[in-house]
Protein backbone atom coordinates (compact mmCIF):
# COMPACT_ATOMS: atom_id res chain seq x y z
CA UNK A 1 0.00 0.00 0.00
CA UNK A 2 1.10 3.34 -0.40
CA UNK A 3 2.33 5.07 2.17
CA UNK A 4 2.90 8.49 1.87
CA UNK A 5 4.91 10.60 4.63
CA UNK A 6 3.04 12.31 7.29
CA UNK A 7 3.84 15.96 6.65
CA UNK A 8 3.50 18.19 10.26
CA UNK A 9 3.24 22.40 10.26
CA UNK A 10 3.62 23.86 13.21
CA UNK A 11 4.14 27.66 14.58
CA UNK A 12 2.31 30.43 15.88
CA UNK A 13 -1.22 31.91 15.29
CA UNK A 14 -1.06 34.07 12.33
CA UNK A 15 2.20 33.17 11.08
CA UNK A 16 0.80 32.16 7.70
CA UNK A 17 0.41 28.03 8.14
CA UNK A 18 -2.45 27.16 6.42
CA UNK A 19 -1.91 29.36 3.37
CA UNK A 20 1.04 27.08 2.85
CA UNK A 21 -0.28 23.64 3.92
CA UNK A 22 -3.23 24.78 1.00
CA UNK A 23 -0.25 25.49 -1.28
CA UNK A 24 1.63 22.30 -0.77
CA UNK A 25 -1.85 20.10 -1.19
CA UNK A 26 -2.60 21.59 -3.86
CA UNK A 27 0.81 20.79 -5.33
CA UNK A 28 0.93 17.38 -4.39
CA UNK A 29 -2.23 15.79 -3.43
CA UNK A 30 -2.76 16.58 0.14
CA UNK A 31 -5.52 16.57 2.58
CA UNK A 32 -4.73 18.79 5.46
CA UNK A 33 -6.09 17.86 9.05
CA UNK A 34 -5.90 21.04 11.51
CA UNK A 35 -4.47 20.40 14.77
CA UNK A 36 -6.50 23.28 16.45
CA UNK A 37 -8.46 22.56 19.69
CA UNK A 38 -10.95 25.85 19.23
CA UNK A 39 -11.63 24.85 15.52
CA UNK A 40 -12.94 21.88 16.35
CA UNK A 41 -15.85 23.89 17.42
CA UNK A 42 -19.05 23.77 15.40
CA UNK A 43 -20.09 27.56 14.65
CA UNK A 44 -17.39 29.35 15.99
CA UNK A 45 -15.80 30.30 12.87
CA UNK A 46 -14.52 33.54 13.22
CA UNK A 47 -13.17 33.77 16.96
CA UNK A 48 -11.46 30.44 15.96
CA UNK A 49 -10.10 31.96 12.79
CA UNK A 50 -11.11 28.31 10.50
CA UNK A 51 -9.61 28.46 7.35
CA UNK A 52 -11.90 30.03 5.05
CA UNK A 53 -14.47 28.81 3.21
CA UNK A 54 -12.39 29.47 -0.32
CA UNK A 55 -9.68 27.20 1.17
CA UNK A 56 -11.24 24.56 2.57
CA UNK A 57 -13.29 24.60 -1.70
CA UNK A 58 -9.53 24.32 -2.79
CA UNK A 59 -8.39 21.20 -0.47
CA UNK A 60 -10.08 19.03 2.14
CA UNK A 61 -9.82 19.91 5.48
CA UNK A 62 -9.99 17.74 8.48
CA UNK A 63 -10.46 18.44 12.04
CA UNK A 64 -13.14 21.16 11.68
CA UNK A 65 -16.81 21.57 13.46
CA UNK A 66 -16.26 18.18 15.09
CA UNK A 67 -18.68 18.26 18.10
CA UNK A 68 -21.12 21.18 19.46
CA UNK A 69 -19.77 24.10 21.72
CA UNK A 70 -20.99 22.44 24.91
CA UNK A 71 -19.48 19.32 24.17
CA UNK A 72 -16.72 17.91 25.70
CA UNK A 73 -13.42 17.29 23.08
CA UNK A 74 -10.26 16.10 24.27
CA UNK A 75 -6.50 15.58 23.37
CA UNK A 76 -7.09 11.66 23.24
CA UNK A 77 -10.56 11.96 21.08
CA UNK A 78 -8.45 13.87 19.03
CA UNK A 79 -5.53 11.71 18.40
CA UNK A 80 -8.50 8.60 17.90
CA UNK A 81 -9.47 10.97 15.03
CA UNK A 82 -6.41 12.06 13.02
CA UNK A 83 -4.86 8.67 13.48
CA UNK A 84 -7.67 7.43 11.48
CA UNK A 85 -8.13 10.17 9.52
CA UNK A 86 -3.93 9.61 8.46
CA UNK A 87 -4.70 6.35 7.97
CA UNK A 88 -8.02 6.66 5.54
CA UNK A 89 -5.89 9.93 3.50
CA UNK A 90 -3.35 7.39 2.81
CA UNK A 91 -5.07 4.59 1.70
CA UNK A 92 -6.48 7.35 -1.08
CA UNK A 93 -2.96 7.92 -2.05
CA UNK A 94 -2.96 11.19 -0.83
CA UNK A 95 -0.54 13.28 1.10
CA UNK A 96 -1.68 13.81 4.54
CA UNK A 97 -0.59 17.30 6.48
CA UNK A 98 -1.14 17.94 10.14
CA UNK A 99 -1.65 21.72 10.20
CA UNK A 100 -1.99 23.76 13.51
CA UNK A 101 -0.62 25.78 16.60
CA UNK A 102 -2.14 23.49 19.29
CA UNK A 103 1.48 21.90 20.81
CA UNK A 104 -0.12 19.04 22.31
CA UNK A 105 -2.88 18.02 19.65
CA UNK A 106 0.67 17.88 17.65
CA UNK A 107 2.50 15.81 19.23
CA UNK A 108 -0.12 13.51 21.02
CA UNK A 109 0.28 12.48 17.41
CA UNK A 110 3.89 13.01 16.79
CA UNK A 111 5.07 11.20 19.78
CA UNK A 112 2.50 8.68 19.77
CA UNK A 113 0.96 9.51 23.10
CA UNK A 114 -0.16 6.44 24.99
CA UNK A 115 -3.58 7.71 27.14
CA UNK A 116 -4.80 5.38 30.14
CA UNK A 117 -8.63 4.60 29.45
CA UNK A 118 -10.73 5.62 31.76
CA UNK A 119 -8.13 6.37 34.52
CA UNK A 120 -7.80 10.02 33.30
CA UNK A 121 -11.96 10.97 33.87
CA UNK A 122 -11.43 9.63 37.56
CA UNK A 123 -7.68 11.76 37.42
CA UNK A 124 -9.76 14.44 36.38
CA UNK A 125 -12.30 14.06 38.96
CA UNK A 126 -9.73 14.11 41.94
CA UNK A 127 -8.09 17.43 40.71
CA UNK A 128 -11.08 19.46 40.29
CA UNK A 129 -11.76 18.36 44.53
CA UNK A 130 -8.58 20.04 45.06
CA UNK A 131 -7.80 23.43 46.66
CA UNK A 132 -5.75 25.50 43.87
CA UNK A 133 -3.40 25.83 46.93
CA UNK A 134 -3.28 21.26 46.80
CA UNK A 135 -2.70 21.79 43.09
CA UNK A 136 0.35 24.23 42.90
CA UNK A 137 1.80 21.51 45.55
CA UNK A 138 0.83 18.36 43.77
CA UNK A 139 2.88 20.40 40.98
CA UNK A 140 6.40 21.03 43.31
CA UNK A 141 6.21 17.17 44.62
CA UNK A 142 5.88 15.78 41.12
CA UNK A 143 8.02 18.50 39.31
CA UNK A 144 5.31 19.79 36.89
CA UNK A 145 5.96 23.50 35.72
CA UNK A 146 3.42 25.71 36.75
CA UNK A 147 1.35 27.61 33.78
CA UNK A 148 1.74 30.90 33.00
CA UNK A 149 -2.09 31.66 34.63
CA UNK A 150 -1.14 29.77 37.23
CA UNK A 151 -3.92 31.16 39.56
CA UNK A 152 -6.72 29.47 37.15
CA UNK A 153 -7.61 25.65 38.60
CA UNK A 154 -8.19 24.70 34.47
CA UNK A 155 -5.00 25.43 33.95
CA UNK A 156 -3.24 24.03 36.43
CA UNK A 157 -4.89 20.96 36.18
CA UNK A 158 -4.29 21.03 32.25
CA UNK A 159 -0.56 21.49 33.06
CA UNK A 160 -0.60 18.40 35.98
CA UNK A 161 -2.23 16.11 32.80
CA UNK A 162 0.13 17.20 30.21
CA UNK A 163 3.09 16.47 32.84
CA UNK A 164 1.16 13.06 33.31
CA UNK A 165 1.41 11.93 29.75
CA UNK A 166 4.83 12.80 29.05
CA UNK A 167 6.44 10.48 30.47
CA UNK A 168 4.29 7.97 28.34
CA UNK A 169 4.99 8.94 24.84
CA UNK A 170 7.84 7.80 22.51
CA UNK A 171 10.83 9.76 22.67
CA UNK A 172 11.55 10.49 18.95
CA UNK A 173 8.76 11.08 16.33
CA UNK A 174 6.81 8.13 14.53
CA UNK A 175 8.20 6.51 11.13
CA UNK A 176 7.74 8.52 8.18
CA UNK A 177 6.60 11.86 9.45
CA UNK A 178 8.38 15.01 8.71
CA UNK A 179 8.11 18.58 10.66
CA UNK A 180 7.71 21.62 9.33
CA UNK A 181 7.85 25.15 11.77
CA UNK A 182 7.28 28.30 10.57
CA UNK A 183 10.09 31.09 11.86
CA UNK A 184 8.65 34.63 11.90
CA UNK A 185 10.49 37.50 12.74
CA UNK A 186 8.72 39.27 15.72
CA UNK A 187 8.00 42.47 13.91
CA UNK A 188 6.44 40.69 11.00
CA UNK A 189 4.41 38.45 13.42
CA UNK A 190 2.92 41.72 15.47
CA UNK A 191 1.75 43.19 12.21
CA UNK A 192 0.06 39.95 10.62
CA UNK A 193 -1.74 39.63 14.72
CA UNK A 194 -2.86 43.12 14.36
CA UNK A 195 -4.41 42.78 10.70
CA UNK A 196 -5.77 39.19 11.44
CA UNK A 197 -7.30 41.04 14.95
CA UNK A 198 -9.09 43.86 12.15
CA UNK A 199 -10.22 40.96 9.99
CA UNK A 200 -11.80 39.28 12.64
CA UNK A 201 -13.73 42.29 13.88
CA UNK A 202 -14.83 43.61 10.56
CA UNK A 203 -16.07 39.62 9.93
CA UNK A 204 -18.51 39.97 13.04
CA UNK A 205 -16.69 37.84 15.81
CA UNK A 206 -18.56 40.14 18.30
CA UNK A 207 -21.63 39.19 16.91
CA UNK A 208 -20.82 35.54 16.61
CA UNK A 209 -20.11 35.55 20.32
CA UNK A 210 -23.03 36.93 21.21
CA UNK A 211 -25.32 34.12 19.20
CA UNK A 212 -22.68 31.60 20.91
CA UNK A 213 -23.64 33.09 24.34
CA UNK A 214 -27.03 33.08 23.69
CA UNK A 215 -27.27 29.31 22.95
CA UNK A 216 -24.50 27.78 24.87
CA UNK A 217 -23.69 30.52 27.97
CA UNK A 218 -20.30 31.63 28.18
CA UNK A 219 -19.24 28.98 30.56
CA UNK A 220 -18.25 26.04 28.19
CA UNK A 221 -14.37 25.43 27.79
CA UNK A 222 -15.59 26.23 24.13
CA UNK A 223 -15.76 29.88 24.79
CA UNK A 224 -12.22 30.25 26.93
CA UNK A 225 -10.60 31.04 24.01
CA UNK A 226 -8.88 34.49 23.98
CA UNK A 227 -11.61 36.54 21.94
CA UNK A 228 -14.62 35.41 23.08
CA UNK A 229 -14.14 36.05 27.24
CA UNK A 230 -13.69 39.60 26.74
CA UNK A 231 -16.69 40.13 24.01
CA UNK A 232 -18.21 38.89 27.38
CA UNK A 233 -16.82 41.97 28.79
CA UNK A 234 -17.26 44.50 25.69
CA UNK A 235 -21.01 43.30 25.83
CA UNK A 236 -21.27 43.95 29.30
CA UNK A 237 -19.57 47.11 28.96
CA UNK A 238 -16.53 46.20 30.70
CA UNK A 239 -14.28 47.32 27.46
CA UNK A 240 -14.89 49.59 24.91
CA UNK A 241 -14.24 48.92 21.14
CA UNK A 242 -10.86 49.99 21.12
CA UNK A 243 -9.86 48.40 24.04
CA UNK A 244 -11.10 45.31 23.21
CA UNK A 245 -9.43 45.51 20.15
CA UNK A 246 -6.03 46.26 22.37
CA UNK A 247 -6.79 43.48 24.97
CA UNK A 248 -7.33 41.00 21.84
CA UNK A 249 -3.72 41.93 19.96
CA UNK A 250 -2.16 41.41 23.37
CA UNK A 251 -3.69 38.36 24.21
CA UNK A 252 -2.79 37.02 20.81
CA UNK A 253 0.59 37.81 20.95
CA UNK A 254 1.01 36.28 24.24
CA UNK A 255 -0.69 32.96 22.85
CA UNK A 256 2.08 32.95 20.12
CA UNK A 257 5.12 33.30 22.37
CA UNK A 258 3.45 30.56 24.55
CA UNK A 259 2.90 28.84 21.23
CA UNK A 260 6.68 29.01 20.38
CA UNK A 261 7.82 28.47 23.62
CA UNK A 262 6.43 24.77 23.65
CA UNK A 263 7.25 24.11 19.74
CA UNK A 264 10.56 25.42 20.58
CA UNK A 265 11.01 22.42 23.05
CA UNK A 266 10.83 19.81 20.27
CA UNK A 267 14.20 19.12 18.73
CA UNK A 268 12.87 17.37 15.74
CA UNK A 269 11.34 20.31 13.95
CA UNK A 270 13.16 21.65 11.16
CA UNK A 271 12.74 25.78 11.29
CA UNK A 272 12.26 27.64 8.82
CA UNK A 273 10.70 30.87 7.21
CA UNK A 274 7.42 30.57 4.40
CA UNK A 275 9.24 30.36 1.52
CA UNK A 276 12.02 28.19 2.43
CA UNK A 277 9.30 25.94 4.16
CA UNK A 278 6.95 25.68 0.69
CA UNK A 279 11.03 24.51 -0.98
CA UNK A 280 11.33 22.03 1.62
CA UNK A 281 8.67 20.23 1.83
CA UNK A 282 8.40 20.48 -1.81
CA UNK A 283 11.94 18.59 -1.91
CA UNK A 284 10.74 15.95 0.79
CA UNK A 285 7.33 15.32 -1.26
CA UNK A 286 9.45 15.22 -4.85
CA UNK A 287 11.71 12.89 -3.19
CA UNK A 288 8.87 10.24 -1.96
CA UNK A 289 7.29 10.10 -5.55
């Protein structure tokens, strides 16, 4: 059977990703699966920035509108679904590409994470009984770095399961899978933020948020994502316009250093800038034919 290599591109939000992986599929045959956990979202399109609906016409896209907003959607139902959606790409002798800026949907795949069955809902269950004060100490005995919002229980507890399932994971990536990251320089990256920040405002994300609010509340781990918390407080008149604008280009830029920062751990991504990146995985894809 054919088995074509499993090409991976990572890097930061707005740093110009899926405009390549649509390139490179349409060059050779590709099916792109995203490796986003907010896009798997049904109707939240424009807070999640989805690849448009021109790009996903061009090339099939994976990974998108997956469950409803209230549903629950983890790392391990993920990996369950690109593993098989790899597998089914493959067996249609097309290329497939893992495209996205969510570090651990990455390399749950990448590093073939093993997850216990049902040992991580009653895991789950005994962190959320803790104090936040239990949790920051159940991360010093077991040597789990605190997150950077270290004073939100989610997060913690996120960062205790993370630290949980890395030391269950292979230690170099799976057979036949090359990765791809996409180097920005900072300046560059602030500007494309800013513009994709104006794009998603003149699109009607605040209006999107509200219709997600008004069906699903504002509760769901669905709507934790950066935009949609303070549309919460814009609508409430927390923020004005421009300052939610402001808050939003922070928060964004703070998402991609975070995003870097864990990419940056993986020593098996080869780093490099747009163009050079379409060359090289051009090269690796000429190569396999």
């Amino acid at each position: 059977m054919d088995t074509k290599p499993l090409i991976v591109i990572v890097g930061p939000t707005a740093s110009g990703k899926t405009a390549l992986a649509v390139t490179i599929a349409k060059q050779y045959g590709g099916e792109i699966i995203c490796a986003d956990s907010r896009t798997v979202y049904r109707g939240m399109d424009i807070g999640t920035a989805k690849p448009t609906p021109e790009e996903r016409s061009e090339v099939p896209h994976w990974g998108l509108d997956l469950v409803e907003p209230d549903q629950k959607f983890t790392v391990a139902d993920f990996q369950k679904y690109a593993i098989a959606k790899i597998k089914d790409i493959r067996s249609r002798g097309k290329v497939p590409l893992l495209v996205g800026g969510t570090g651990l949907y990455v390399d749950a795949i990448v590093f073939d994470y093993r997850f216990g069955p049902a040992g991580n809902t009653s895991m789950r269950d005994r962190l959320e009984g803790l104090s936040l004060m239990e949790l920051h100490a159940y991360c010093m005995r077991n040597a789990i770095p605190l997150p950077e919002n270290r004073r939100n229980k989610r997060y913690v507890i996120r960062a205790i399961e993370q630290g949980n399932i890395n030391n269950n994971r292979l230690n170099t990536p799976i057979k036949n899978c090359n990765i791809v990251g996409i180097s920005t320089n900072k300046e560059i990256l602030q500007q494309r933020i800013t513009e994709r920040a104006e794009h998603l405002f003149k699109q009607g994300v605040i209006e999107e948020a509200k219709r997600l609010s008004s069906s699903y509340g504002w509760h769901h781990e669905s709507m934790t994502g950066n935009i949609y918390p303070l549309c919460r407080q814009y609508v409430d008149g927390e923020l004005t316009y421009e300052e939610l604008k402001e808050k939003f280009r922070v928060l964004d830029w703070r998402l991609a250093k975070r995003q870097l920062t864990w990419f940056r751990r993986n020593a098996y991504i080869h780093w490099c800038d747009l163009e050079e990146a379409q060359v090289y995985i051009g090269a690796l894809l000429e190569s396999d034919h």
